[in-house]
N, C-alpha and C. Protein backbone atom coordinates (compact mmCIF):
# COMPACT_ATOMS: atom_id res chain seq x y z
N UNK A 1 99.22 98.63 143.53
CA UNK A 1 98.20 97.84 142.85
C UNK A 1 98.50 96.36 143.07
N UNK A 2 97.49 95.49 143.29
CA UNK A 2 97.69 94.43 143.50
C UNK A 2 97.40 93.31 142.62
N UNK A 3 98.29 91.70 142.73
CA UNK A 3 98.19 91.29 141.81
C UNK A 3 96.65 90.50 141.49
N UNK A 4 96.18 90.13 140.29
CA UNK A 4 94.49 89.81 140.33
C UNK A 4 94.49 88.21 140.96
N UNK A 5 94.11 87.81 141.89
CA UNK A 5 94.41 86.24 142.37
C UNK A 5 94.30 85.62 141.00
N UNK A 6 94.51 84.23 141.28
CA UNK A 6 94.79 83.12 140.18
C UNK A 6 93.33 82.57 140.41
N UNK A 7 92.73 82.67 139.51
CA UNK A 7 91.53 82.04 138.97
C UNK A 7 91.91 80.35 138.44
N UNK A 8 91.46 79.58 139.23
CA UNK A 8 91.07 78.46 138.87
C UNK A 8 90.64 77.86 137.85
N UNK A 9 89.46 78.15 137.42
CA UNK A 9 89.13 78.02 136.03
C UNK A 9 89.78 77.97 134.69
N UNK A 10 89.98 79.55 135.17
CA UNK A 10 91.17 79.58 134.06
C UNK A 10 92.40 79.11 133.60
N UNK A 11 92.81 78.67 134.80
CA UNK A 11 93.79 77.94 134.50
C UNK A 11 93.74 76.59 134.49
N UNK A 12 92.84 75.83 134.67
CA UNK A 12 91.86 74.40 134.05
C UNK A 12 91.84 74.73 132.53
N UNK A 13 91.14 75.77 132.59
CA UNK A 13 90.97 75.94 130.94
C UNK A 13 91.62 75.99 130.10
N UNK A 14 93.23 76.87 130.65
CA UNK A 14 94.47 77.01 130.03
C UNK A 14 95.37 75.24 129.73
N UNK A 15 95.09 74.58 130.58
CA UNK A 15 95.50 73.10 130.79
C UNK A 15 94.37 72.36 129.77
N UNK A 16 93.30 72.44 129.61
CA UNK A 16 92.58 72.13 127.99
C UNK A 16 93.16 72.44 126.43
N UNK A 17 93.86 73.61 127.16
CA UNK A 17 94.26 74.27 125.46
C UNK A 17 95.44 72.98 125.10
N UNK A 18 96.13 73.47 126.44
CA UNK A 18 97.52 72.79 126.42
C UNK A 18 97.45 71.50 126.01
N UNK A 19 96.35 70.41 126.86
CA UNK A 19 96.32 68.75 125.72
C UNK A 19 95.79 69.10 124.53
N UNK A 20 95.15 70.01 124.15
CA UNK A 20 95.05 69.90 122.89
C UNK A 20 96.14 70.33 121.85
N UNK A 21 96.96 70.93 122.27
CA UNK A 21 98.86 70.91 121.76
C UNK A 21 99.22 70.15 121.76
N UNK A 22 98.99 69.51 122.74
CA UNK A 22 100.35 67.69 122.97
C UNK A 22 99.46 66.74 122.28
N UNK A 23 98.09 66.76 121.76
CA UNK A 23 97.31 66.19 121.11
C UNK A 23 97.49 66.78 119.57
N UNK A 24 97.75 67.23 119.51
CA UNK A 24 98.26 68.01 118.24
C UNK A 24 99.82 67.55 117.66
N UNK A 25 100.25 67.37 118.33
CA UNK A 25 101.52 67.07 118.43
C UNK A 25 101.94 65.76 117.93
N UNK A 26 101.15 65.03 118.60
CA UNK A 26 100.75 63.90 118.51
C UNK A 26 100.19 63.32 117.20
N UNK A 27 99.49 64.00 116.84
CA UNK A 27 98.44 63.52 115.22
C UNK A 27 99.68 63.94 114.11
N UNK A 28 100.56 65.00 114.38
CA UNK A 28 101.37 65.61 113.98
C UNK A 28 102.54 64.12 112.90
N UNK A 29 102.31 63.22 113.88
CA UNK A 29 104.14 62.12 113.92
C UNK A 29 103.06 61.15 112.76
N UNK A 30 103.99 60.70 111.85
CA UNK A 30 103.69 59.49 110.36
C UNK A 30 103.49 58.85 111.31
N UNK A 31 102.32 57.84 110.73
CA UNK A 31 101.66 56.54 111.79
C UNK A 31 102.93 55.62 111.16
N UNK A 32 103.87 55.90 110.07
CA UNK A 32 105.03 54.94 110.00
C UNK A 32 106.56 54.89 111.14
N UNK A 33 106.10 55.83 111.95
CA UNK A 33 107.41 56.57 113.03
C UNK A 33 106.76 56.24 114.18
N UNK A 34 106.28 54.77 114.72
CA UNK A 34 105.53 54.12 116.02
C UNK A 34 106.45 54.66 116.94
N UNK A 35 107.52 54.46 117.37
CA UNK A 35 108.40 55.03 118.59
C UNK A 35 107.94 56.34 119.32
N UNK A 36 108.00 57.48 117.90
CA UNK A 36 107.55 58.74 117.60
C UNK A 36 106.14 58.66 118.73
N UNK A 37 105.36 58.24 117.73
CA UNK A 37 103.80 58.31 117.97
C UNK A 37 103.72 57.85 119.85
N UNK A 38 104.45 56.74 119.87
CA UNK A 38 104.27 56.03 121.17
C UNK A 38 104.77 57.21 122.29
N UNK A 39 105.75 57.75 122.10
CA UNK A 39 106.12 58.67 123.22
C UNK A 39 105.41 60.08 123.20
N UNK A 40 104.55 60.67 122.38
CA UNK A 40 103.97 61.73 121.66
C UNK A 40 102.57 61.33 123.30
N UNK A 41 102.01 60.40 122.32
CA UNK A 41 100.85 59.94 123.31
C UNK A 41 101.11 59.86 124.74
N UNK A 42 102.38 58.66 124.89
CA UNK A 42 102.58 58.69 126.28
C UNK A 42 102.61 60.40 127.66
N UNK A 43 103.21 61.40 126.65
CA UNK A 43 103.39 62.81 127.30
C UNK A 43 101.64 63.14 127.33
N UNK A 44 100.49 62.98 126.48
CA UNK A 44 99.65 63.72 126.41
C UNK A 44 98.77 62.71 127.13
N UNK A 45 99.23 61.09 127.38
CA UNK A 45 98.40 60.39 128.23
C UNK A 45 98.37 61.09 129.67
N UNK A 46 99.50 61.04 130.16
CA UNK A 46 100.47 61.22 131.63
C UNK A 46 99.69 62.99 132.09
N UNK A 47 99.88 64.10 131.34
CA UNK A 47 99.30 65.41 131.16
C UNK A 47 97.46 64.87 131.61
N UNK A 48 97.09 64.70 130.76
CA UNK A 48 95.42 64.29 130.94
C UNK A 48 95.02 63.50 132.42
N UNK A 49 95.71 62.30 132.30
CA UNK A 49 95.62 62.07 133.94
C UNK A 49 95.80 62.50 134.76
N UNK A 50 96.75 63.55 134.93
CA UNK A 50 97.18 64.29 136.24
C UNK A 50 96.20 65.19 136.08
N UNK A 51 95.76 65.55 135.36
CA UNK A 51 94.34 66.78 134.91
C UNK A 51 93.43 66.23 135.41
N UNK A 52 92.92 64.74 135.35
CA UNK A 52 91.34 63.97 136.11
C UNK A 52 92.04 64.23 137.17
N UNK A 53 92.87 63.44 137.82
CA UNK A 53 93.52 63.36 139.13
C UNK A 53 93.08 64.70 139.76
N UNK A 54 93.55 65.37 139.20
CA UNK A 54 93.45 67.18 140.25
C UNK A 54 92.07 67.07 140.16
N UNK A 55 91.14 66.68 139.67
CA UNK A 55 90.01 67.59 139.41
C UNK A 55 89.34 66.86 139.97
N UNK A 56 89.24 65.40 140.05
CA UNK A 56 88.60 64.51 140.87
C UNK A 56 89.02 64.74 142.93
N UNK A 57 90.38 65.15 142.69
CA UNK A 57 91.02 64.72 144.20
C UNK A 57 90.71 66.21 144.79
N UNK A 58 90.43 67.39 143.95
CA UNK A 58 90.92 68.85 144.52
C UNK A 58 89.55 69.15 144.35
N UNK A 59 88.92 69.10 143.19
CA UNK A 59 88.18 69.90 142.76
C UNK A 59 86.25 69.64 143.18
N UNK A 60 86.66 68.35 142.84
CA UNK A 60 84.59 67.53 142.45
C UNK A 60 84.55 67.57 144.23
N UNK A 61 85.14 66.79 144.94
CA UNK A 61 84.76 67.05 146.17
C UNK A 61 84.03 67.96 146.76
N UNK A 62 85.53 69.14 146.69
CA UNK A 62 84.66 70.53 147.15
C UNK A 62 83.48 70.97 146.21
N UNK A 63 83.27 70.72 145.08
CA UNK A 63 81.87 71.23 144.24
C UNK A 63 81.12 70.20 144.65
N UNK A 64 81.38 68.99 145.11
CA UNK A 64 79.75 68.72 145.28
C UNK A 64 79.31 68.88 147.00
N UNK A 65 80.27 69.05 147.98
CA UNK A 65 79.82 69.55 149.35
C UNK A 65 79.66 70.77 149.28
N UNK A 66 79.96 72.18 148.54
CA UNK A 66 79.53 73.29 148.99
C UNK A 66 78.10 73.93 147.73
N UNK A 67 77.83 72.61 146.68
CA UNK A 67 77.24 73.18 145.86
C UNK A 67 76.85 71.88 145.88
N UNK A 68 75.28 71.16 146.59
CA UNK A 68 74.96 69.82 146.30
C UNK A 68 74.20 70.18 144.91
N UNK A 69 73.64 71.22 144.55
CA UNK A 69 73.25 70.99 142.86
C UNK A 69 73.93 70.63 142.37
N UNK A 70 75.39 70.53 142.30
CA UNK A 70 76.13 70.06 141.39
C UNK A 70 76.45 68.81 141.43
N UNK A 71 75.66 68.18 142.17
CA UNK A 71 76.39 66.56 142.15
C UNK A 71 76.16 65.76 141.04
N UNK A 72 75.11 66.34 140.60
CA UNK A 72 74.61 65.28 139.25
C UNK A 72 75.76 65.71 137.85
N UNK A 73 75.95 66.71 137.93
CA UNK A 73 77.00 67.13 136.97
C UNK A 73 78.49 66.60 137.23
N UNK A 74 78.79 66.12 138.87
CA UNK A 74 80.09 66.03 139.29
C UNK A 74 80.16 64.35 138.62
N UNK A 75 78.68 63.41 138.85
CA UNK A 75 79.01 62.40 138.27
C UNK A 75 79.19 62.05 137.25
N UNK A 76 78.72 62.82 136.27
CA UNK A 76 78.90 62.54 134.89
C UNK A 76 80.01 62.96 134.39
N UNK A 77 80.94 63.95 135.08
CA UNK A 77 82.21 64.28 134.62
C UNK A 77 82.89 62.84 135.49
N UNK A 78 82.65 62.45 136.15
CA UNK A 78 83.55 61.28 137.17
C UNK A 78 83.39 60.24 135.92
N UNK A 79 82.10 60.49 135.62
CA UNK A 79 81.87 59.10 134.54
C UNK A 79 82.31 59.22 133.39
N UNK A 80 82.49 60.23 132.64
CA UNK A 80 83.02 60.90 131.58
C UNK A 80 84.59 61.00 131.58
N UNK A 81 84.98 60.40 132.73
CA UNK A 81 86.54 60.13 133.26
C UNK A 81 87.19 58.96 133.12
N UNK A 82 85.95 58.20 133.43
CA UNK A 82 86.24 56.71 133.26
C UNK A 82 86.12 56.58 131.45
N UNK A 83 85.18 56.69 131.03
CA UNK A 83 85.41 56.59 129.76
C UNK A 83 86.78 57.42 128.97
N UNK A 84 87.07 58.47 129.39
CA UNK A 84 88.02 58.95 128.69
C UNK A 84 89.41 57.73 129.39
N UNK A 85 89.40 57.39 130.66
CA UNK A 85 90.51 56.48 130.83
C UNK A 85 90.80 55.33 130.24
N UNK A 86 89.47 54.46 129.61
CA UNK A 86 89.29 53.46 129.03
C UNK A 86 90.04 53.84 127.47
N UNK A 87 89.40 54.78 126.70
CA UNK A 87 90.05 55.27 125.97
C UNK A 87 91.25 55.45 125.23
N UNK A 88 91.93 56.07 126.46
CA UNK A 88 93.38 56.31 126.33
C UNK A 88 93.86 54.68 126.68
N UNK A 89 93.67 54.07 127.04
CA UNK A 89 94.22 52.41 127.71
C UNK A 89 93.79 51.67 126.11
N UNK A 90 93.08 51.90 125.41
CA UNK A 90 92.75 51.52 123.95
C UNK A 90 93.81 52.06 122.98
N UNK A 91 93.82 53.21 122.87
CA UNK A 91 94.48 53.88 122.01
C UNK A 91 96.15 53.45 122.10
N UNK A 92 96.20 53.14 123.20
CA UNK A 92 97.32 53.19 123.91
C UNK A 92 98.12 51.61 123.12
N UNK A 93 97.09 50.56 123.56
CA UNK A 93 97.18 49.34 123.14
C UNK A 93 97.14 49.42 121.83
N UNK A 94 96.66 50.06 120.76
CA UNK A 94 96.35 49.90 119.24
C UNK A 94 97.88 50.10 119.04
N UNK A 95 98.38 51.52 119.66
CA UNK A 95 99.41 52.22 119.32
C UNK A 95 101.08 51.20 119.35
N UNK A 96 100.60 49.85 120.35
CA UNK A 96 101.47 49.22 120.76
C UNK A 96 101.62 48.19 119.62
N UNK A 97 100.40 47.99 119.24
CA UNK A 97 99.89 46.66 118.22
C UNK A 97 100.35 47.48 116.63
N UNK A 98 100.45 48.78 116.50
CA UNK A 98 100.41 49.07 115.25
C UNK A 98 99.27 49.06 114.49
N UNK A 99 98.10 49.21 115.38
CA UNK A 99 97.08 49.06 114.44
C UNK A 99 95.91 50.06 114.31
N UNK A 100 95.65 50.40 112.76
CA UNK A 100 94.69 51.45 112.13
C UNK A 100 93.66 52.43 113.37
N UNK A 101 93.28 51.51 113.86
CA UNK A 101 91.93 51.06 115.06
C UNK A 101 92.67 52.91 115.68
N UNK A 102 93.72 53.07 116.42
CA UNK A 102 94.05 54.26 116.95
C UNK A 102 93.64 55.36 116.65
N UNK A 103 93.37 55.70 115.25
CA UNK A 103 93.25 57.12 114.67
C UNK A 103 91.67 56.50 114.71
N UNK A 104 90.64 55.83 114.53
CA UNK A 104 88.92 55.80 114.61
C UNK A 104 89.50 55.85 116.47
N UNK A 105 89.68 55.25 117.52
CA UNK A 105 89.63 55.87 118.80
C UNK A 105 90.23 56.85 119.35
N UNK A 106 91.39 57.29 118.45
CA UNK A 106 91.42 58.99 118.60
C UNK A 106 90.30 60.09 118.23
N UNK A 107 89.83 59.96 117.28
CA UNK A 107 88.46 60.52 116.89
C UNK A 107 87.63 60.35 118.12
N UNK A 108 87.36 59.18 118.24
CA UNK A 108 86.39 59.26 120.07
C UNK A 108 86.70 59.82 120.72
N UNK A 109 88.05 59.61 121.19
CA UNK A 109 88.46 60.36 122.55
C UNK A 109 88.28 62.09 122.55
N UNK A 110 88.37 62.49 121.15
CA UNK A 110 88.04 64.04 121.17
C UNK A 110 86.79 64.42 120.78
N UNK A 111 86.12 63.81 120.57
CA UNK A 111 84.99 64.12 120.61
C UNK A 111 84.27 63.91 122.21
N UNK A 112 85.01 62.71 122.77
CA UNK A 112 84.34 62.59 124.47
C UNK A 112 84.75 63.90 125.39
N UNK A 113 86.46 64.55 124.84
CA UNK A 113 87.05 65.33 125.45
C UNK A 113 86.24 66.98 124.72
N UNK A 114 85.95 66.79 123.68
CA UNK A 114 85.37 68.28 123.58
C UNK A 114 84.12 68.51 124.33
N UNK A 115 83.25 67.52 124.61
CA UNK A 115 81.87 68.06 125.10
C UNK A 115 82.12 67.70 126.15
N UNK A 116 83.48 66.86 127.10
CA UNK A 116 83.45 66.99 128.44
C UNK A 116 83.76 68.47 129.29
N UNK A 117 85.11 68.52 128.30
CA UNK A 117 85.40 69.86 128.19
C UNK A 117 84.18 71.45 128.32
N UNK A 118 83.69 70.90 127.36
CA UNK A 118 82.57 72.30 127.71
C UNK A 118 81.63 72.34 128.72
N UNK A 119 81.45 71.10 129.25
CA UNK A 119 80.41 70.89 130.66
C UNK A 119 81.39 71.10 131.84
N UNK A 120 82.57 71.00 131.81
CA UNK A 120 83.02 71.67 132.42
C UNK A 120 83.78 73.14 132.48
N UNK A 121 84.18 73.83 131.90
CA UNK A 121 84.30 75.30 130.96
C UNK A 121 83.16 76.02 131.57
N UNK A 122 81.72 75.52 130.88
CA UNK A 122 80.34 76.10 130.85
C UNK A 122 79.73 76.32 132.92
N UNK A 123 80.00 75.60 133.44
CA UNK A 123 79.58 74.76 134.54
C UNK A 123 80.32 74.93 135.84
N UNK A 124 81.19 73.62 135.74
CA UNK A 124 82.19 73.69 136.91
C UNK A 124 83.11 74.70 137.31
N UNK A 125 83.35 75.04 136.25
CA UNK A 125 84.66 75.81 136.50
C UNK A 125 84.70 77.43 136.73
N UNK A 126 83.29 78.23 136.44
CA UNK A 126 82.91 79.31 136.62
C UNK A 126 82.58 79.14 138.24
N UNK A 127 81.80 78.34 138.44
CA UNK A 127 81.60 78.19 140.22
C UNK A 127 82.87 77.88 141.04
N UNK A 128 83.90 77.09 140.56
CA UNK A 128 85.28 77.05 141.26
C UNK A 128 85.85 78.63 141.22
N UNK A 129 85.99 79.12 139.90
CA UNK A 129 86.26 80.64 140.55
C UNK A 129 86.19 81.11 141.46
N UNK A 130 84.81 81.48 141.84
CA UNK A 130 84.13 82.15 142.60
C UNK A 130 84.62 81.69 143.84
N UNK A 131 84.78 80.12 144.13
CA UNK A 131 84.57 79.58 145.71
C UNK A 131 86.07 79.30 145.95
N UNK A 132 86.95 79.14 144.72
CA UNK A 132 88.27 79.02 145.64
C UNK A 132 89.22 80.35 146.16
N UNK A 133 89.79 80.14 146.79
CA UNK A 133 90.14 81.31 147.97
C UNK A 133 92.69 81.05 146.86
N UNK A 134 92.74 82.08 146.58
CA UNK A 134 93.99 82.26 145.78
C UNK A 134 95.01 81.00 146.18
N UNK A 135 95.02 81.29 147.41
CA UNK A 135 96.02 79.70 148.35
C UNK A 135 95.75 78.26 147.68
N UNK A 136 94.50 78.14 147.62
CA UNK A 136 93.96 77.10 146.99
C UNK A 136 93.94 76.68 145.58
N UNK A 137 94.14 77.97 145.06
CA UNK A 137 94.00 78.12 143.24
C UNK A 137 95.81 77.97 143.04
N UNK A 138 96.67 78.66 144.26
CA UNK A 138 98.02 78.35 143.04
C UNK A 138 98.21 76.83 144.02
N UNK A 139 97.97 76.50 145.09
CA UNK A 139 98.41 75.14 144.92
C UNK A 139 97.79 73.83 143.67
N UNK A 140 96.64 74.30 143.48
CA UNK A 140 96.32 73.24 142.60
C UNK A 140 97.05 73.55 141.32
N UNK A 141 97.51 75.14 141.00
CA UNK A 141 98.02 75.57 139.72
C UNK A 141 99.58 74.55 139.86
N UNK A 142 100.21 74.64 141.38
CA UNK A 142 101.40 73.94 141.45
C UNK A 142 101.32 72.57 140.48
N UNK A 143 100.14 71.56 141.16
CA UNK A 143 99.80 70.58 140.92
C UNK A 143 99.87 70.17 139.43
N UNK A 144 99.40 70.96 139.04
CA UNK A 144 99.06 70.88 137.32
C UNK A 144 100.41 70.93 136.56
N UNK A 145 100.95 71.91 137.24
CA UNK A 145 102.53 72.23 136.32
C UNK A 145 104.00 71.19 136.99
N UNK A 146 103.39 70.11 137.64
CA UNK A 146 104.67 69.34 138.12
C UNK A 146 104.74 68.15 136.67
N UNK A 147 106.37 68.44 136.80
CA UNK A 147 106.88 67.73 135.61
C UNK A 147 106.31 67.29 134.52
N UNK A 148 105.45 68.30 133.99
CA UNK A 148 105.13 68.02 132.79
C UNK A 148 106.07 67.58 131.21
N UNK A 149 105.31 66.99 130.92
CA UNK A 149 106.00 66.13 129.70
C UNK A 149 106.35 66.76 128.73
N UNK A 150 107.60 66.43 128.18
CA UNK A 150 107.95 67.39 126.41
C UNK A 150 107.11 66.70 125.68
């Protein structure tokens, strides 16, 4: 019996659960323990970028040359990237400053990340199934799991 290839998707999807742990983790630390908080974020900043990174460099490409319907969806996740980067570069700065402002742009950022999340879940990531070939699915799986952050 053989093993079931590595689905792509799923393991995108499994890497959603996962920032939302290190995001968890994160809300977890007293906004009086800044050090705490600062390195909490920094692991779940570093995680999330390498997540656009793959998905922009591996993924949107090939979905929008073998599936041009999808281009209009590929930009709004590209754009929905930039805003989540802006984001984290905010949060990031509050977190440095000590100031309130972090937890109202943490609230944004998950709310930008839950409904980005499901347009891609719903969307992208059922058609990557289908079109990536196993070779392709564990190298990007490689990708995802290099030195991830405590």
């Amino acid at each position: 019996m053989s093993a079931q290839p590595p689905r792509i998707g799923a393991r995108l999807e499994a890497d959603h659960r996962e920032l939302d742990e290190l995001w968890e983790r994160f809300q977890n630390v007293p906004a009086s323990d800044g050090p705490t908080r600062r390195e909490r974020f920094a692991g779940f900043r570093s995680h999330l970028l390498r997540h656009i990174a793959v998905e922009e460099e591996r993924l949107f490409p090939r979905l929008e040359e073998d599936a041009p319907r999808h281009r209009a969806l590929v930009a709004r996740l590209r754009e929905e990237h930039r805003e989540i980067e802006a984001l984290l570069e905010r949060i990031d700065r509050a977190l440095v400053e000590r100031s309130e402002r972090a937890n109202d742009l943490g609230v944004e950022l998950i709310n930008v990340l839950g409904e980005h999340n499901a347009r891609e879940e719903g969307s992208a990531y059922p058609w990557l199934n289908e079109h990536f070939d196993p070779d392709e699915a564990r190298s990007i799986e490689q990708r995802l799991s290099e030195t991830l952050p405590e």
